[in-house]
Protein backbone atom coordinates (compact mmCIF):
# COMPACT_ATOMS: atom_id res chain seq x y z
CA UNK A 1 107.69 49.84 116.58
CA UNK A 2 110.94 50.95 118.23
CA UNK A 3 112.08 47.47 118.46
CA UNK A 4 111.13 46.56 114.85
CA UNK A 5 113.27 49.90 114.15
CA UNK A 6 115.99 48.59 115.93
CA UNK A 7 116.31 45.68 114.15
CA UNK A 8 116.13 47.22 110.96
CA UNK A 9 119.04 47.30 108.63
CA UNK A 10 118.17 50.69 107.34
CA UNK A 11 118.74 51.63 110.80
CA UNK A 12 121.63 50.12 112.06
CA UNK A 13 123.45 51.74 109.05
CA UNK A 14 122.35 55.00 109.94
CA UNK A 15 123.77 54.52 113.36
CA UNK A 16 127.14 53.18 112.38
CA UNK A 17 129.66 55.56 113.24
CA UNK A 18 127.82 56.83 116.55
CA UNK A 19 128.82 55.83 119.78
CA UNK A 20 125.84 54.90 121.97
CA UNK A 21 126.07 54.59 125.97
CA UNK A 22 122.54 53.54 126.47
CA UNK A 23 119.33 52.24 124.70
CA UNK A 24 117.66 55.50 125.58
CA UNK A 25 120.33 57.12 123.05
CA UNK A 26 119.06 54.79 120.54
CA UNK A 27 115.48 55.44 121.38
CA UNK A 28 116.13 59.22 120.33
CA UNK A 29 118.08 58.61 117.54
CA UNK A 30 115.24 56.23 116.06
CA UNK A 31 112.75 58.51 116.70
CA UNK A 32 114.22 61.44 115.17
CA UNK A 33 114.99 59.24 111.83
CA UNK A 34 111.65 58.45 111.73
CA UNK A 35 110.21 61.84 112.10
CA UNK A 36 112.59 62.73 109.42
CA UNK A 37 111.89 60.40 106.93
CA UNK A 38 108.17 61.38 107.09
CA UNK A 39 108.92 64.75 106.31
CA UNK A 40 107.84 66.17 102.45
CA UNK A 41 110.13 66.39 100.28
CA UNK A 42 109.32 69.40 97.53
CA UNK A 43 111.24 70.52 94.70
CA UNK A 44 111.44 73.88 93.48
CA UNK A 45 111.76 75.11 90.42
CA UNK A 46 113.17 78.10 89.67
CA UNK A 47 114.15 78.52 93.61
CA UNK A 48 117.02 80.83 92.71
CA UNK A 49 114.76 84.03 91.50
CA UNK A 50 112.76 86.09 93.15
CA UNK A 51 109.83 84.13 94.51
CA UNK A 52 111.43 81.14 94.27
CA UNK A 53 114.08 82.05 96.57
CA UNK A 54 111.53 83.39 99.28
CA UNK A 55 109.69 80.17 98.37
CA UNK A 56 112.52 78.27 100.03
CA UNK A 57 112.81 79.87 102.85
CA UNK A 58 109.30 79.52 104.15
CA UNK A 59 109.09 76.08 102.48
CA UNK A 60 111.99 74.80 105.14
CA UNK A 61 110.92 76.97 107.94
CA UNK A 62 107.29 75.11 107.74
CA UNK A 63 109.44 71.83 108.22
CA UNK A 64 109.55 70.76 104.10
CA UNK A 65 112.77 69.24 102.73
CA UNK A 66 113.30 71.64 99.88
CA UNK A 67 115.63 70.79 96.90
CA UNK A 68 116.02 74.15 94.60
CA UNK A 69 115.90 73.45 90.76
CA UNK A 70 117.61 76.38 88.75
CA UNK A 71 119.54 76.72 85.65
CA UNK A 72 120.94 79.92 87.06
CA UNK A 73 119.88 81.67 83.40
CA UNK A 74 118.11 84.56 85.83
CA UNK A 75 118.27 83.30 89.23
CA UNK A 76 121.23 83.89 91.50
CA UNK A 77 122.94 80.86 93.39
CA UNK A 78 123.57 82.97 96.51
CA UNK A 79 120.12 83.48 96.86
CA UNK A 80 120.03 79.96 97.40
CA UNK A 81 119.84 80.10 101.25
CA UNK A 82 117.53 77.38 102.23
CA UNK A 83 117.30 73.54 100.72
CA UNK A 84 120.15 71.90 98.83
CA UNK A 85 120.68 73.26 94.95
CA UNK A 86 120.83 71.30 92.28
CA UNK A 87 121.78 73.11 88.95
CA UNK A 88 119.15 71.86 86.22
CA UNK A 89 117.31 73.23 83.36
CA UNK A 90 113.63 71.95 83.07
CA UNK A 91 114.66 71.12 79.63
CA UNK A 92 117.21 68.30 80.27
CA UNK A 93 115.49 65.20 80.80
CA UNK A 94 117.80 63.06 81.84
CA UNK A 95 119.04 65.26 84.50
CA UNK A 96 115.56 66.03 85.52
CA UNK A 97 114.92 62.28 85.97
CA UNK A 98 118.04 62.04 87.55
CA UNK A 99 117.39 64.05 90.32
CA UNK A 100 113.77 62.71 90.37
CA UNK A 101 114.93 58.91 90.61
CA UNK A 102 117.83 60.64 93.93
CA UNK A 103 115.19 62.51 95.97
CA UNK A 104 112.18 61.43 95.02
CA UNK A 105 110.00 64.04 95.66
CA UNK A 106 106.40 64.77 96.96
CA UNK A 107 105.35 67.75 95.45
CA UNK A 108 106.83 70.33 92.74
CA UNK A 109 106.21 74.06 92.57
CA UNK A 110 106.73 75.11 89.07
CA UNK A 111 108.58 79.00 89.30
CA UNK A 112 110.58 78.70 86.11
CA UNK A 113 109.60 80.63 83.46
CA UNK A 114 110.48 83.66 81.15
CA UNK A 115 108.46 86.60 82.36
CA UNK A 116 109.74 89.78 80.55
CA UNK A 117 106.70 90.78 78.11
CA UNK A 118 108.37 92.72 75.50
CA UNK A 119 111.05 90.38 75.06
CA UNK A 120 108.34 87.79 74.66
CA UNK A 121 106.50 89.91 71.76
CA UNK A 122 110.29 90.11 69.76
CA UNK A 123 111.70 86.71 70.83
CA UNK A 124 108.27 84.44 70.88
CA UNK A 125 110.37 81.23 70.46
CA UNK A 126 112.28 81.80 73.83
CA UNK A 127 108.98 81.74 75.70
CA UNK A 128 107.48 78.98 74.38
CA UNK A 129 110.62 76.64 74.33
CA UNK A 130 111.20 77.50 77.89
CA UNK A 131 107.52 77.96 79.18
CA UNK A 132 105.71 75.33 77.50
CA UNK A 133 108.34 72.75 76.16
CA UNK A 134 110.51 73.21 79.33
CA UNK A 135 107.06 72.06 81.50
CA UNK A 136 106.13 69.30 79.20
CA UNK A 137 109.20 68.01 80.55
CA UNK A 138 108.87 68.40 83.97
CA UNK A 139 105.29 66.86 84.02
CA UNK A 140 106.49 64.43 82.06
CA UNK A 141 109.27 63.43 83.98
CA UNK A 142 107.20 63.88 87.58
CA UNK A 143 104.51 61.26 86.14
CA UNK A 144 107.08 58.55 85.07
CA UNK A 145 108.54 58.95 88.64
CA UNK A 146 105.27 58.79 90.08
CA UNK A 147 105.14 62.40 91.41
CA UNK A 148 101.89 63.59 90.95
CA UNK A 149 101.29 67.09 92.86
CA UNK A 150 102.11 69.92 91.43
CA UNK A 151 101.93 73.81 92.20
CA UNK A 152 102.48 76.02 89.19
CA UNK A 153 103.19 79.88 89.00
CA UNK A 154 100.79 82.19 86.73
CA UNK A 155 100.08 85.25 86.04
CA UNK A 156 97.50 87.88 85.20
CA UNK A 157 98.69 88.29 82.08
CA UNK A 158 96.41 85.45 81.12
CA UNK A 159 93.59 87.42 81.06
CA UNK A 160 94.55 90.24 78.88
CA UNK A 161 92.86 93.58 79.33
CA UNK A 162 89.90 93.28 81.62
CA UNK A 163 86.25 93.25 81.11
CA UNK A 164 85.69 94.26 84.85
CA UNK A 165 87.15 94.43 87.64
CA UNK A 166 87.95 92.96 90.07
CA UNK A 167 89.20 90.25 88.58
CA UNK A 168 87.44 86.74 89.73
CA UNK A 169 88.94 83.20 88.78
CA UNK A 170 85.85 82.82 85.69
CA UNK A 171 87.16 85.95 84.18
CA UNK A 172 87.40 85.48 80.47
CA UNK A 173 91.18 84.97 79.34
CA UNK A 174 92.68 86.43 76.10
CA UNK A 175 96.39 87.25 76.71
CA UNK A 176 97.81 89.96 74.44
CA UNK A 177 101.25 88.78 74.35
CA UNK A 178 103.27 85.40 74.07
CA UNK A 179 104.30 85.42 77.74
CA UNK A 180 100.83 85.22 78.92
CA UNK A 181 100.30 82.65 76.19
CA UNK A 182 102.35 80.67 77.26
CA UNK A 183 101.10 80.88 80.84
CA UNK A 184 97.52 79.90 79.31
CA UNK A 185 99.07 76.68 77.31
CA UNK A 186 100.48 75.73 80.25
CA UNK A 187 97.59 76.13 82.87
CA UNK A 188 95.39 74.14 79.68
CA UNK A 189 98.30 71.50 79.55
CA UNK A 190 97.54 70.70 83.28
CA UNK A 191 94.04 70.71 83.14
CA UNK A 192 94.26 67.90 80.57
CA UNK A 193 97.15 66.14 82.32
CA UNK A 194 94.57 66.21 85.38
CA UNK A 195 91.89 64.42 83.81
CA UNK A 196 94.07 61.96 81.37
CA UNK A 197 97.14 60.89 84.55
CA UNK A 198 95.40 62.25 87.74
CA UNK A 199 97.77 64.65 88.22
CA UNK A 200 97.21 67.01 91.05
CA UNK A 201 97.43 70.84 90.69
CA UNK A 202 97.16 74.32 92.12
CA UNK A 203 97.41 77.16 89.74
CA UNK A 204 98.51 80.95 91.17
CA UNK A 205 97.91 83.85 89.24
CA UNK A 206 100.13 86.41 90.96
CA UNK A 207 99.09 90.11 90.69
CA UNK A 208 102.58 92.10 90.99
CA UNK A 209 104.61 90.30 93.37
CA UNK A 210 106.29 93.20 95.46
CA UNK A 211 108.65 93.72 97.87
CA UNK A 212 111.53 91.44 99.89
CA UNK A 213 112.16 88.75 102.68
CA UNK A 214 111.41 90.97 106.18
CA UNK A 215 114.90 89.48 107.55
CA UNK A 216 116.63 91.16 105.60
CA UNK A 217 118.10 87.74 103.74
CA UNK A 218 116.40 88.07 100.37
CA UNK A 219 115.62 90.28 97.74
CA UNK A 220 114.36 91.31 94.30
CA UNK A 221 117.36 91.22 91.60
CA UNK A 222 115.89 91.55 87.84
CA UNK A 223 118.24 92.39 85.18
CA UNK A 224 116.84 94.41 83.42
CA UNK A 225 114.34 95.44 86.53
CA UNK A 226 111.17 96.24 84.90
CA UNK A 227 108.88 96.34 87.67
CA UNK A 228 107.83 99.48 89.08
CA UNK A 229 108.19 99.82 92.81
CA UNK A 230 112.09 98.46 92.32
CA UNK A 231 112.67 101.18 89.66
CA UNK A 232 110.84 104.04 92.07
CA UNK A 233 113.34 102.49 94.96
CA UNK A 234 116.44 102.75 92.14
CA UNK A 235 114.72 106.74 91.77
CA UNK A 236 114.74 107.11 95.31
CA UNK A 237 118.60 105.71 95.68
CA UNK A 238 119.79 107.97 93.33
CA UNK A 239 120.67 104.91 91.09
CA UNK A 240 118.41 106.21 88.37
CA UNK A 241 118.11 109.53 86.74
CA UNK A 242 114.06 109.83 87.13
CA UNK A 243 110.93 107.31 87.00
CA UNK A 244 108.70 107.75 84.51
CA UNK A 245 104.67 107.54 84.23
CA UNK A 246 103.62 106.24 81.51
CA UNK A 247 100.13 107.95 80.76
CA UNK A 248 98.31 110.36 82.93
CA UNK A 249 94.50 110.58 81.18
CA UNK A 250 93.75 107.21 82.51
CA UNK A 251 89.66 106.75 83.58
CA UNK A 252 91.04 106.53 87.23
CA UNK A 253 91.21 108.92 90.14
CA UNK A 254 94.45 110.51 89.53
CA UNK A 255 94.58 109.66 85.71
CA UNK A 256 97.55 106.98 86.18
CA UNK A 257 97.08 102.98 85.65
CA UNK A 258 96.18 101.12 89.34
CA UNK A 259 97.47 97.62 90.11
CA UNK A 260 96.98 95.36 92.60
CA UNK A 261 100.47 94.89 94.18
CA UNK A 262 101.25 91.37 96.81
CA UNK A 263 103.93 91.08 99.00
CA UNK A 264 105.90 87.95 98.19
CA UNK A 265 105.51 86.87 101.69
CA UNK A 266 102.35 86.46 101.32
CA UNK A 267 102.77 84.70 98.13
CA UNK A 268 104.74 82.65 99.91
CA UNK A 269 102.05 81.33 102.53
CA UNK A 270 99.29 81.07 100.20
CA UNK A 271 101.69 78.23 98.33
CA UNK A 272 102.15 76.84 101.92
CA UNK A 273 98.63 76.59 101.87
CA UNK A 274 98.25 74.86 98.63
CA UNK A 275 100.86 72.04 99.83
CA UNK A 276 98.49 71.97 102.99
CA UNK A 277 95.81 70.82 99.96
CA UNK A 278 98.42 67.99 98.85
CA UNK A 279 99.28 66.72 102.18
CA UNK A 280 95.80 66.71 103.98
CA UNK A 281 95.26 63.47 104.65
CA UNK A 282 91.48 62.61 104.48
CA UNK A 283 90.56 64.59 102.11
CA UNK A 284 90.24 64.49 98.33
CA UNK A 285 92.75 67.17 96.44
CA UNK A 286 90.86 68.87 93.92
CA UNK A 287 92.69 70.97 90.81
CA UNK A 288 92.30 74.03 91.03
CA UNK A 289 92.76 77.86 90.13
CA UNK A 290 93.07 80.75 92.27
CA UNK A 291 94.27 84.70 91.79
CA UNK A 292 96.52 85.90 94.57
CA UNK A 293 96.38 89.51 94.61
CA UNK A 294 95.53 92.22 97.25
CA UNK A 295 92.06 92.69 96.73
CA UNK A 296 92.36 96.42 96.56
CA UNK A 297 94.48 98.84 93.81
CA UNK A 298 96.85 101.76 94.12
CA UNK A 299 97.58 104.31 91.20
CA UNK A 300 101.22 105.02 90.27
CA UNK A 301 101.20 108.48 91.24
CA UNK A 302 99.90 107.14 94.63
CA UNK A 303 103.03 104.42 94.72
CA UNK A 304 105.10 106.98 93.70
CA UNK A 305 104.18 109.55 96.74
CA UNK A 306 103.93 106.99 99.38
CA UNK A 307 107.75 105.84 98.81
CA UNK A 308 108.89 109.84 98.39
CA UNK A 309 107.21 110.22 102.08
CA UNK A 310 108.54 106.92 103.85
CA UNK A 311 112.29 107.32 102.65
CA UNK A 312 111.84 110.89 102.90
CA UNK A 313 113.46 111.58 98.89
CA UNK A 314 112.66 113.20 96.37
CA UNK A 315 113.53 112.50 92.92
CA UNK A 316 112.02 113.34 89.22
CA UNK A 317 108.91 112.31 88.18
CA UNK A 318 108.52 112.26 84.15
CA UNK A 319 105.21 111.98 81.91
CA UNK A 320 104.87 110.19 79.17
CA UNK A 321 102.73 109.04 76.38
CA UNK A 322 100.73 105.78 77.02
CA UNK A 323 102.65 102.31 76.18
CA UNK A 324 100.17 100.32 74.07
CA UNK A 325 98.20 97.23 75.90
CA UNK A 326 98.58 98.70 79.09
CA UNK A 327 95.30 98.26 81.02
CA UNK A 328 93.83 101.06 83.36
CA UNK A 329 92.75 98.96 86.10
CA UNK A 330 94.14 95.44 87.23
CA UNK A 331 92.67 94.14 91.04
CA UNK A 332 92.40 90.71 91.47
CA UNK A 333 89.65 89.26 93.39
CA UNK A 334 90.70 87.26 96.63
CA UNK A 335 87.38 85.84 97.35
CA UNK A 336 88.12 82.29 96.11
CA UNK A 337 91.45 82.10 97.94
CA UNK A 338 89.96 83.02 100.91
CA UNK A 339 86.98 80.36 101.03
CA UNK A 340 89.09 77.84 99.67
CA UNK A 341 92.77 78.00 101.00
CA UNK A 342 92.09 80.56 103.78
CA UNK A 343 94.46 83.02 102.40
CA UNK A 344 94.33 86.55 103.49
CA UNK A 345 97.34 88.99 102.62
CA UNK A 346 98.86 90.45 105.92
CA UNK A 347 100.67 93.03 103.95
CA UNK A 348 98.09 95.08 102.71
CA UNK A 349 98.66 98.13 102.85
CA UNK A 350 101.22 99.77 100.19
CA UNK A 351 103.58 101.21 102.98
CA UNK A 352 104.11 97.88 104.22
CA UNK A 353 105.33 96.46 101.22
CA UNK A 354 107.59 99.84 100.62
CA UNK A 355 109.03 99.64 103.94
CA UNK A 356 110.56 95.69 103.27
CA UNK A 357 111.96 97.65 100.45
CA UNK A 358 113.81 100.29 102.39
C-alpha cells in the first residue's frame, strides 16, 4: 500500500515543498496522510453558542475534523476555539452547498435554533423561519451532497406539561408554545426524511443544559440570560439586584417547580456517542430518539441554597406569583440512553454543575 501511496499523485503533491533525507521520512509522512484522510469530518451547526461551542471542543479532542457553522446572530466567534469557522446561516443555500461541495462532510449536528420561549409566543414567525425553514435547508442541502447522518438538538419543550413523570421517550407530546413547535415539526420532518431518502438521525431532547467547559475555556453567554442557575450566579456576583421564584405553592417538597438540570459536558459525550452510532462499522444505524437529562430533579429553592453555600454569598431571594405554563415537575427519564448509547451523566449531582460555574 505504501508503495501504491508513493506513487500516487495526490501524494507527491502533498509532499512538494518538504525536504526528505530518507524513504523512512516518506514512510511517516504517508502514513500520517492516510490516517488523516480517514478521519470524520462533522459539521456543526450553531458551534458558536453555548453547546455548540463545548460541542467542538470534545468533537476535536475525540479525533473529529470539526468545521463550526454559525451566523453569529447569538453565538460568539471567540468561542470558536476548536475546528475551523465558517460564517453561514442555515438559510443561505448556496453558501450552505458551498461549504458542503469544500469539505464534504460525514455527519452534521444540528444546534441552530431560536430557543427563547416568550419571544417565540410574540414573534412566532422568527421561530419557524429559522427552526423549520432554516432545517429544510440544511437537510436539503446534506441529501443533494450525499450527506446523510445527522444529529439534531431538541428539547423538552416538545412535550408540554407532563402527564407523569419521569419523562420516558413515548411520552405524549403537545408543546404549549411555538418554540417547542417548532422543535416537534422538525423532529416529524426527519422522521419522514428517514423513511422517504434514508437519512440517518439521532434526536436529543436536552433537559436544562447547565453549567461550563471544566478548563476553564468555555462558557454560557445568553443575552438576555434566561436560565436560572446563570441568573442565581449573576445574584451571587452582585451583577443582579435579587433572583426571583416564581411560585412557592407548587405540589412539591418545598412548594417551588423541580427540573432536571445536565451538565453540558455530558451533553457533550452523549452526542459523541451518537456519532459512535454513525461511524460503527458493522452495524445497521437506526433513527432514533432519546431524552438526555439527569434522571433525578432539584427544586429552585434547593438550587438556590446549594449555590449560597458553595460560593459562600448571600443575596435576595424574591417571591412571586406563578408565570402561566410553567410545569411543577420536569425529570427526564435516562433509561433509553443508557441501554442504547451507554450514556450515564458523570455530573450528577447539583454541586458539581455549580462548582464549573464558580
Amino acid at each position: 500500500m505504501l508503495l501504491n501511496l508513493l506513487g500516487c499523485r495526490e501524494i507527491i503533491n502533498d509532499l512538494q515543498g518538504y525536504y526528505l533525507s530518507s524513504l523512512s521520512h516518506i514512510i511517516i509522512i504517508n502514513i500520517s496522510l492516510y490516517l488523516n484522510r480517514m478521519k470524520k469530518i462533522v459539521f456543526i451547526v450553531g458551534g458558536a453558542g453555548y453547546i455548540g461551542s463545548h460541542m467542538a471542543k470534545h468533537a476535536v479532542l475525540a479525533g473529529y475534523d470539526v468545521v463550526v457553522l454559525d451566523n453569529l446572530s447569538t453565538g460568539h466567534k471567540d468561542a470558536v476555539k476548536y475546528g475551523k469557522f465558517e460564517l453561514c446561516d442555515i438559510k443561505d443555500k448556496t453558501k450552505l452547498d458551498a461549504l458542503f461541495k469544500k469539505y464534504q462532510p460525514d455527519a452534521v449536528m444540528h444546534f441552530s435554533a431560536y430557543s427563547i420561549v416568550s419571544e417565540s409566543v410574540v414573534d412566532p414567525y422568527k421561530y419557524y423561519d429559522n427552526n423549520v425553514s432554516g432545517t429544510l435547508n440544511l437537510l436539503k442541502t446534506m441529501l443533494d451532497n450525499h450527506c446523510n447522518n445527522v444529529i439534531f438538538s431538541s428539547t423538552a419543550a416538545v412535550f408540554g406539561n407532563p402527564e407523569y413523570v419521569p419523562i420516558d421517550e413515548e411520552h405524549i407530546k403537545k408543546p404549549i408554545n411555538p418554540y417547542g413547535r417548532s422543535k416537534l415539526m422538525v423532529e416529524q420532518i426527519l422522521e419522514d426524511f428517514s423513511q422517504a431518502y434514508n437519512l440517518k438521525y439521532l434526536v436529543f431532547r436536552y433537559f436544562n443544559a447547565a453549567g461550563h467547559d471544566v478548563d476553564g475555556e468555555l462558557s454560557e453567554r445568553h443575552d438576555p440570560e434566561t436560565h436560572l442557575l446563570p441568573l442565581i450566579m449573576q445574584a451571587a456576583r452582585g451583577n443582579r439586584k435579587n433572583i426571583a421564584i416564581f411560585g412557592t405553592d407548587y405540589d412539591t417538597k418545598d412548594g417551588t417547580c423541580i427540573r432536571d438540570y445536565i451538565h453540558v459536558d455530558d451533553l457533550c459525550v452523549a452526542h459523541l456517542s451518537g456519532l459512535n452510532v454513525f461511524f460503527n462499522e458493522g452495524k445497521e444505524v437506526h433513527s432514533n430518539n432519546f431524552n438526555l437529562g439527569n434522571g433525578s430533579g432539584f427544586s429552585v429553592k434547593e438550587v438556590i441554597s446549594k449555590v449560597k453555600e458553595l460560593t459562600n454569598k448571600d443575596f435576595t431571594v424574591v417571591e412571586r406569583e406563578r408565570r402561566s405554563g410553567d410545569p411543577a415537575v420536569l425529570i427526564a427519564s435516562n433509561i433509553k440512553a443508557s441501554k442504547i448509547l451507554n450514556f450515564t451523566p458523570n455530573k450528577s449531582k447539583i454541586e458539581d454543575i455549580i462548582k464549573s460555574l464558580i
